[in-house]
Protein backbone atom coordinates (compact mmCIF):
# COMPACT_ATOMS: atom_id res chain seq x y z
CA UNK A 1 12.46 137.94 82.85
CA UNK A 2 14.61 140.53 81.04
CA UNK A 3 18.09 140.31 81.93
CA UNK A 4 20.60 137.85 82.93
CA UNK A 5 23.47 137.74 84.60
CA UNK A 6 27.05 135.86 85.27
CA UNK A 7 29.22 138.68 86.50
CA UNK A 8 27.55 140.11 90.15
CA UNK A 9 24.57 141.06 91.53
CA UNK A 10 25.46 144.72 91.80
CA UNK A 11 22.05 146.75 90.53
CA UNK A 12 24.44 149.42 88.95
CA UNK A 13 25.86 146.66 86.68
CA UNK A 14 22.40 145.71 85.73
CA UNK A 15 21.03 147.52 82.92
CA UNK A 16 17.05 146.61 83.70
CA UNK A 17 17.05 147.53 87.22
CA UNK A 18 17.89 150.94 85.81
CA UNK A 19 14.33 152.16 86.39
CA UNK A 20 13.44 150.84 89.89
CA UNK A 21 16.82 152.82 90.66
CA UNK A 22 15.32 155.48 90.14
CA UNK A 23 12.12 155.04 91.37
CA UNK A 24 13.40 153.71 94.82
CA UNK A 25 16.24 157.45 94.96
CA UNK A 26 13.07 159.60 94.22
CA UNK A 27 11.01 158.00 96.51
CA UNK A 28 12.89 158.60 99.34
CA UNK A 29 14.15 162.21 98.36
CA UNK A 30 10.67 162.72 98.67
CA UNK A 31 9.47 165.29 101.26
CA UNK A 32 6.76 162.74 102.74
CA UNK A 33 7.51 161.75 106.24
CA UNK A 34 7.81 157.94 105.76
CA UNK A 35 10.44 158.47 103.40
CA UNK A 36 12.31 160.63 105.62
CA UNK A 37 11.75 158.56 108.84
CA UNK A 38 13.55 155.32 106.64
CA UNK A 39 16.29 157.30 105.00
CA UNK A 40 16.96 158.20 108.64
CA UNK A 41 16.92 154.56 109.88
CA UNK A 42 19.09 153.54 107.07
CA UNK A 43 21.47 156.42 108.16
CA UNK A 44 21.18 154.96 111.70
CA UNK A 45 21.97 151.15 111.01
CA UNK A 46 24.70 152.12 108.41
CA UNK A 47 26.35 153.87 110.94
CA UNK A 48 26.27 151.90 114.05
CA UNK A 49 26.28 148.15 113.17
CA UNK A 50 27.09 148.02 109.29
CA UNK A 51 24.03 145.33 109.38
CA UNK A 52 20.48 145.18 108.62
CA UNK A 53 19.79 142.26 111.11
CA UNK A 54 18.36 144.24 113.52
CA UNK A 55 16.21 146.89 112.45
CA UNK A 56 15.29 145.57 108.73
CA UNK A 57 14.72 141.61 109.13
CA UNK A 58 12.84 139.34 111.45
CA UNK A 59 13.96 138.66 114.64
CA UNK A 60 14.74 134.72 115.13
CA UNK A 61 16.13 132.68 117.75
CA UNK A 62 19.64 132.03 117.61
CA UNK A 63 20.24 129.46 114.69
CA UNK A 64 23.36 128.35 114.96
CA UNK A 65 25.94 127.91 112.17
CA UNK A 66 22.51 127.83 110.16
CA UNK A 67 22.57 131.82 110.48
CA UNK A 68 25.51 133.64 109.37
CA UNK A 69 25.98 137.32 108.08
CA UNK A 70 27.39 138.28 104.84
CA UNK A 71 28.40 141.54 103.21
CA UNK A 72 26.32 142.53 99.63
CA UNK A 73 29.93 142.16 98.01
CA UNK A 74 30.09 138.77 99.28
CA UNK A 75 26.54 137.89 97.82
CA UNK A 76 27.20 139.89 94.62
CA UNK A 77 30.43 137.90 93.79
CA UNK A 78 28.77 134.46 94.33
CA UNK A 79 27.60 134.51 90.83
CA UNK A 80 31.05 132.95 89.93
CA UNK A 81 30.24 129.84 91.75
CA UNK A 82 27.46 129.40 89.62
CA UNK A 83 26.66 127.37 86.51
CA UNK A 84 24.81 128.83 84.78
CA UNK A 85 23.79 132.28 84.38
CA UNK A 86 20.66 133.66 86.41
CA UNK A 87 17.43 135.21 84.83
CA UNK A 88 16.75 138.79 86.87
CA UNK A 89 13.13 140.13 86.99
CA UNK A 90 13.37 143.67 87.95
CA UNK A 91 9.50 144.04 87.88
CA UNK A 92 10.46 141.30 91.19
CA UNK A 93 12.89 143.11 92.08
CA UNK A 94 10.52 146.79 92.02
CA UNK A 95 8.20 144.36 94.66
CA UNK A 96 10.20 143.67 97.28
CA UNK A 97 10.18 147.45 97.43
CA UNK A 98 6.94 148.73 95.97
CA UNK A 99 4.68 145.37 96.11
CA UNK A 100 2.46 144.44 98.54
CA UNK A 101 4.81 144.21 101.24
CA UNK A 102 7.09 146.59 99.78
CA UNK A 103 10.29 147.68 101.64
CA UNK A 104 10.48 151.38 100.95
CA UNK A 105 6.57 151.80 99.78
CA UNK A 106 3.40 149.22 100.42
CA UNK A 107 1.18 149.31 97.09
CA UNK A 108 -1.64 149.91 99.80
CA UNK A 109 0.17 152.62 101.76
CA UNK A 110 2.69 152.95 104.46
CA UNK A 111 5.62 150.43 104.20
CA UNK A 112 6.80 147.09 105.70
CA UNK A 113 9.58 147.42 107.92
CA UNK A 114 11.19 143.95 107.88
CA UNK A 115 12.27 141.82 105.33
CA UNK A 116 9.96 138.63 105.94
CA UNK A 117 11.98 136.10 104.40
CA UNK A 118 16.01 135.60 104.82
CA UNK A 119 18.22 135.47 101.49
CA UNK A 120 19.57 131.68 101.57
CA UNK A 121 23.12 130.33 100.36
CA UNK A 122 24.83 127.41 99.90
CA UNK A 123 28.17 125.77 100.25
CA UNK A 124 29.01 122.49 98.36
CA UNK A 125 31.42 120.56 100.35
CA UNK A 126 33.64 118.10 98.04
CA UNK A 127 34.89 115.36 100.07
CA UNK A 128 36.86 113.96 97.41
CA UNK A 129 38.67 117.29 96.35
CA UNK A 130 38.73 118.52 99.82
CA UNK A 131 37.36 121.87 98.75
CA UNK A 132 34.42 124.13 99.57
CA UNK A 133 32.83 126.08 96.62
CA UNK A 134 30.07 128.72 97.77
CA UNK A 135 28.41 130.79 99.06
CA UNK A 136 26.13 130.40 96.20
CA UNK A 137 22.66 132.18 96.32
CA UNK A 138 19.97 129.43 95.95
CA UNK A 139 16.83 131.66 97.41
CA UNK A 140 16.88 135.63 97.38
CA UNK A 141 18.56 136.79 94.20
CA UNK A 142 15.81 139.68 93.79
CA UNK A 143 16.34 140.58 97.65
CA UNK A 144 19.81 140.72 97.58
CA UNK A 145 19.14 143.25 94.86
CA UNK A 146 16.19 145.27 96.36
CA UNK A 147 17.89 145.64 99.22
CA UNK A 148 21.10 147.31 97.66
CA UNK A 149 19.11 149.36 95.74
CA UNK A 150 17.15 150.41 99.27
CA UNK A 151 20.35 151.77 100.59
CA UNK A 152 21.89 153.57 97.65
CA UNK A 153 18.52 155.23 97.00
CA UNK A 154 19.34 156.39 100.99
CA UNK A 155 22.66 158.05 99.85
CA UNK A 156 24.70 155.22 101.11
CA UNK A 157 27.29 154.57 97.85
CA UNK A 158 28.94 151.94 100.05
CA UNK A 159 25.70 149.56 100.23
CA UNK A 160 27.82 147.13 98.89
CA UNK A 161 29.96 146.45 102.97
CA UNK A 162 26.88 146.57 104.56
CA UNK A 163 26.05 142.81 105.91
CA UNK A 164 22.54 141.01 105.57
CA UNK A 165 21.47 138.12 107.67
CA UNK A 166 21.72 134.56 105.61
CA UNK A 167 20.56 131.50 106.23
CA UNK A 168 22.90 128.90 105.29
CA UNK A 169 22.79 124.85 103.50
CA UNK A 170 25.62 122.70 103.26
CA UNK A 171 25.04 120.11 99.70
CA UNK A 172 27.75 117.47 98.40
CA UNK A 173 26.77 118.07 94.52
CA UNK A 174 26.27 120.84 92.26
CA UNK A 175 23.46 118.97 91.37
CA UNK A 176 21.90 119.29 95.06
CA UNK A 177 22.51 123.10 94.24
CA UNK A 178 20.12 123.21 91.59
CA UNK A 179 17.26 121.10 92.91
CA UNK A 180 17.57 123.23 95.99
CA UNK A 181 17.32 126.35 93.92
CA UNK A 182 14.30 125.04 92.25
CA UNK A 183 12.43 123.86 95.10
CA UNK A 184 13.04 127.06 97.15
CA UNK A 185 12.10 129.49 94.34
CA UNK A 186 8.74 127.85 92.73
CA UNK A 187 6.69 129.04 95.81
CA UNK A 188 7.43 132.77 95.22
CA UNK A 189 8.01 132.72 91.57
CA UNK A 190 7.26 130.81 88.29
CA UNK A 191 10.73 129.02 86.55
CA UNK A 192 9.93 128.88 82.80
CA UNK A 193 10.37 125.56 81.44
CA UNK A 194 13.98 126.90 79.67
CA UNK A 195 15.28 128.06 83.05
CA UNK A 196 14.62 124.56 84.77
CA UNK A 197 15.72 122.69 81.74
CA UNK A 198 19.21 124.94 81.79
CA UNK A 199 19.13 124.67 85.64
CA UNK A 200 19.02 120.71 85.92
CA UNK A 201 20.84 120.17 82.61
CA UNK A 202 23.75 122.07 83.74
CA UNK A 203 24.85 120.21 86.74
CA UNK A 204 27.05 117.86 84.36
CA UNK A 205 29.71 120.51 84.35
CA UNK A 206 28.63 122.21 81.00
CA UNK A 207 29.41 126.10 81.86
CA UNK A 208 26.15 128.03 80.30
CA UNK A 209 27.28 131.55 80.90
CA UNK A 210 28.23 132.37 76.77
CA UNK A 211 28.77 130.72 73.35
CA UNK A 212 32.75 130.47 74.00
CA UNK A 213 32.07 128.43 77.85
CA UNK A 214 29.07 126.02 76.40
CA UNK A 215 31.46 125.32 73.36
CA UNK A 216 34.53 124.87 75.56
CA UNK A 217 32.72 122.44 78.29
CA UNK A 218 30.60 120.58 76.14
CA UNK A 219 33.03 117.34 76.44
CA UNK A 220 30.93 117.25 79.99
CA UNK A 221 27.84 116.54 78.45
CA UNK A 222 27.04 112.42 78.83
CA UNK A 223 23.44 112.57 78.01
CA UNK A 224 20.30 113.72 75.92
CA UNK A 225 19.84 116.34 79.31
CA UNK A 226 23.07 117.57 78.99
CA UNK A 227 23.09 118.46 75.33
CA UNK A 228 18.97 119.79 75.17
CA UNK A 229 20.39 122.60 77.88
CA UNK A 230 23.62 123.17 75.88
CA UNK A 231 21.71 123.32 72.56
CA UNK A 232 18.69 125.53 74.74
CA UNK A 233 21.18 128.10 76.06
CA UNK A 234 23.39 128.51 73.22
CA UNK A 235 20.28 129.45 70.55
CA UNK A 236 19.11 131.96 73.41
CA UNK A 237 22.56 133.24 74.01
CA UNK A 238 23.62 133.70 70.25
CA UNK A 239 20.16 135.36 69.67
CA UNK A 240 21.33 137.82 72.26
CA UNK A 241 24.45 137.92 70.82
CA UNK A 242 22.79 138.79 67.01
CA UNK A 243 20.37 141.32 68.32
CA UNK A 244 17.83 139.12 67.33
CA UNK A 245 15.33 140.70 69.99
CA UNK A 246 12.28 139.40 67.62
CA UNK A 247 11.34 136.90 70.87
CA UNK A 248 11.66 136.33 74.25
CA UNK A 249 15.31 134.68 75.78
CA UNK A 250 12.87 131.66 77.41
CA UNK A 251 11.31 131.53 73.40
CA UNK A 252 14.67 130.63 71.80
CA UNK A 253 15.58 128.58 74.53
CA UNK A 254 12.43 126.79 73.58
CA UNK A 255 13.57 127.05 70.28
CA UNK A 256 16.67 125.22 70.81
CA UNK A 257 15.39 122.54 72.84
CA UNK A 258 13.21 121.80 70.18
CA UNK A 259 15.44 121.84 67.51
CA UNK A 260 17.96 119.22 68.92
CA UNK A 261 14.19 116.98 68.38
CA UNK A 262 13.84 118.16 64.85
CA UNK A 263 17.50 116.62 64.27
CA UNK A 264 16.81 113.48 66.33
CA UNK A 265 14.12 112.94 63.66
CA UNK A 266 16.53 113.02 61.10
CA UNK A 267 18.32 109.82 61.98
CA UNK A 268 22.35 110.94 61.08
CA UNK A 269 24.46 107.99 60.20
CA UNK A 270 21.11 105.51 60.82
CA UNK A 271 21.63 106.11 64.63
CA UNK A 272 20.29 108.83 67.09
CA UNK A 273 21.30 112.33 66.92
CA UNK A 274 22.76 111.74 70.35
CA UNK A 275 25.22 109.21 69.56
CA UNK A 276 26.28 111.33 66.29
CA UNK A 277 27.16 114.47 68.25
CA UNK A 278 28.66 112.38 71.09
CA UNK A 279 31.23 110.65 68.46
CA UNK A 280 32.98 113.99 68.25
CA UNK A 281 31.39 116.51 70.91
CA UNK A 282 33.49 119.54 70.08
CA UNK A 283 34.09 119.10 66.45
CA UNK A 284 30.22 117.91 65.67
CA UNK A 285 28.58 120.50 68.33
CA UNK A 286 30.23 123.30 66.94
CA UNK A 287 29.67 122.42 63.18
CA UNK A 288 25.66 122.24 64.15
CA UNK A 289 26.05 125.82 66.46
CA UNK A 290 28.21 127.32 63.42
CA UNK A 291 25.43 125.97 61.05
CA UNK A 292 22.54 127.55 63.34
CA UNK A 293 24.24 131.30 63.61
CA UNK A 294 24.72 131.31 60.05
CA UNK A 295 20.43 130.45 59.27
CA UNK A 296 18.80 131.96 62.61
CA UNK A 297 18.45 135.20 61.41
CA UNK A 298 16.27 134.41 58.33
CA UNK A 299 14.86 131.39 60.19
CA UNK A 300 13.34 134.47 63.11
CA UNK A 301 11.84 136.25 60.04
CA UNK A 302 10.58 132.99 58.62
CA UNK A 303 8.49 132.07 62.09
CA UNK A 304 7.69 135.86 62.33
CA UNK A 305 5.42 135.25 59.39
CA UNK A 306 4.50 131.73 59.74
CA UNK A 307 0.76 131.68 59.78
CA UNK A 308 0.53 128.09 61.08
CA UNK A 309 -0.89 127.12 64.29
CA UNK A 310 1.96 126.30 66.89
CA UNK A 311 4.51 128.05 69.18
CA UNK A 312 7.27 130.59 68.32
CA UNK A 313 9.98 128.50 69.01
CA UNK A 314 8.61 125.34 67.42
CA UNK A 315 8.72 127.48 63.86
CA UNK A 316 12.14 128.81 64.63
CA UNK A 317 13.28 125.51 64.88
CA UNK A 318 11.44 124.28 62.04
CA UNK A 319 12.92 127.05 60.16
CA UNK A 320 16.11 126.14 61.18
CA UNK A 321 16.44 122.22 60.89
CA UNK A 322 16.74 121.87 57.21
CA UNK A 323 19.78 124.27 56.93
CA UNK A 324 21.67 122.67 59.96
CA UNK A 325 20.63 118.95 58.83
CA UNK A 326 21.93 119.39 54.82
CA UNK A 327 25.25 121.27 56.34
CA UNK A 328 25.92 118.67 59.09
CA UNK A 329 24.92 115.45 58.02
């Protein structure tokens, strides 16, 4: 998991799908006949129908509203319905086109010509607002990607109007959202424990896309759930933001999970570290987030050379507790 993303799902505005770019336009500039023969059926499809339905997913009964076509603009603009921004793999990504059943190239020769599996999105419906937010992507990030890389490697700079064959869930609660995207994703792909914990913890209206949105929505955090995936994605994004590319994103998520139970242990006031934070959210978060950028960059050299037994992130956070505990409490 190497990149993340809150802005679209455009490959050209994602730096680590660079690579499989590439690899997908040279494969079919090639001279082999394959590559030819699907250059010319993207040529074909572009031109007639605008839609991939036909010729490049499986054919299925009429579904109802449960089926419904979208352009890759559409799908690459839902990202601002969602939460909480969304871990891209481009080595899953790089097999939907070169894996097993790989769209332009099968690792064991010739290529599969539909995609097996259609993207999914969701719509929350709130009755009380009278609003519909969506569509939000809850299965098929990666394909929506492979498959706009497919037809730009084809010469087709407009991939983005081109329309793709959805299927479509109706939820009541961001929350639904979530679980959905969890459920629907573990069978193809593993969630790190930091992505589910971000995922679940962010359906209490917390907005994890940067420092600035966590800090300015954490008055919708009401419970110890809310504030781990606050704490979590904060550590992870202000690592990013200090070029502190000593560990993983998941491993200072992990990090600041387990800090917020290093300061639990510390008992501020004589109460929990929950009810301390929640007596002033904004003032109190930001004092312990100010407190962690100014000691995370010694506290990542500290756990580089930590010879104890134990995790990454647990030593990062043990590095990190005592400054944040004798500045905050």
């Amino acid at each position: 998991m190497n990149a993340n993303t809150s802005t679209n799902y455009d490959p050209c505005l994602i730096p680590s799908l660079a690579p499989v770019i590439r690899k997908a336009t040279e494969a079919l500039n090639s001279s082999k006949t394959g590559s030819s023969e699907l250059k010319k059926s993207i040529e074909r499809v572009v031109s007639s129908t605008q839609s991939l339905e036909s010729e490049f997913q499986v054919l299925k009964p009429d579904g109802g509203s449960a089926l419904r076509c979208f352009t890759f603009a559409e799908l690459a603009e839902s990202s601002k319905h969602e939460v909480t921004a969304q871990a891209v793999d481009s080595s899953a990504v790089n097999d939907i086109l070169f894996g097993r059943y790989g769209l332009i190239r099968k690792s064991g020769g010739g290529r599969e010509k539909r995609l097996m599996e259609d993207i999914e999105v969701a719509y929350i419906h709130d009755l009380q607002a009278g609003s519909v937010i969506g569509p939000i992507i809850t299965s098929g990030r990666h394909r929506t990607l492979a498959l706009q890389i497919m037809l730009k490697a084809a010469g087709f700079n407009g991939y983005q109007s081109v329309k793709v064959r959805c299927s479509v869930i109706n939820c009541s609660l961001q929350e639904e959202v979530q679980a959905r995207i969890i459920s629907a994703n573990t069978g193809s792909r593993d969630f790190s424990r930091a992505e589910i914990r971000e995922r679940v913890g962010s359906t209490s209206g917390v907005e994890l896309f940067s420092c600035e949105s966590i800090q300015d929505s954490i008055l919708q955090a009401g419970n110890a759930k809310d504030f781990k995936a606050a704490f979590s994605c904060y550590v992870k994004l202000l690592a990013a933001d200090l070029d502190l590319n000593h560990f993983t994103p998941a491993q200072y998520s992990d990090a600041g999970n387990s800090l917020w139970n290093q300061l639990e242990k510390a008992r501020p006031e004589g109460g929990t570290f929950l009810k301390w934070i929640k007596a002033d959210k904004p003032g109190r978060f930001e004092k312990v987030m100010s407190s962690v950028k100014a000691a995370l960059p010694l506290a990542v050299v500290t756990a580089q050379h930590n010879p104890q037994n134990g995790s990454k992130a647990g030593k990062v956070a043990r590095a990190l507790s005592p400054t944040v505990i004798e500045r905050c409490f």
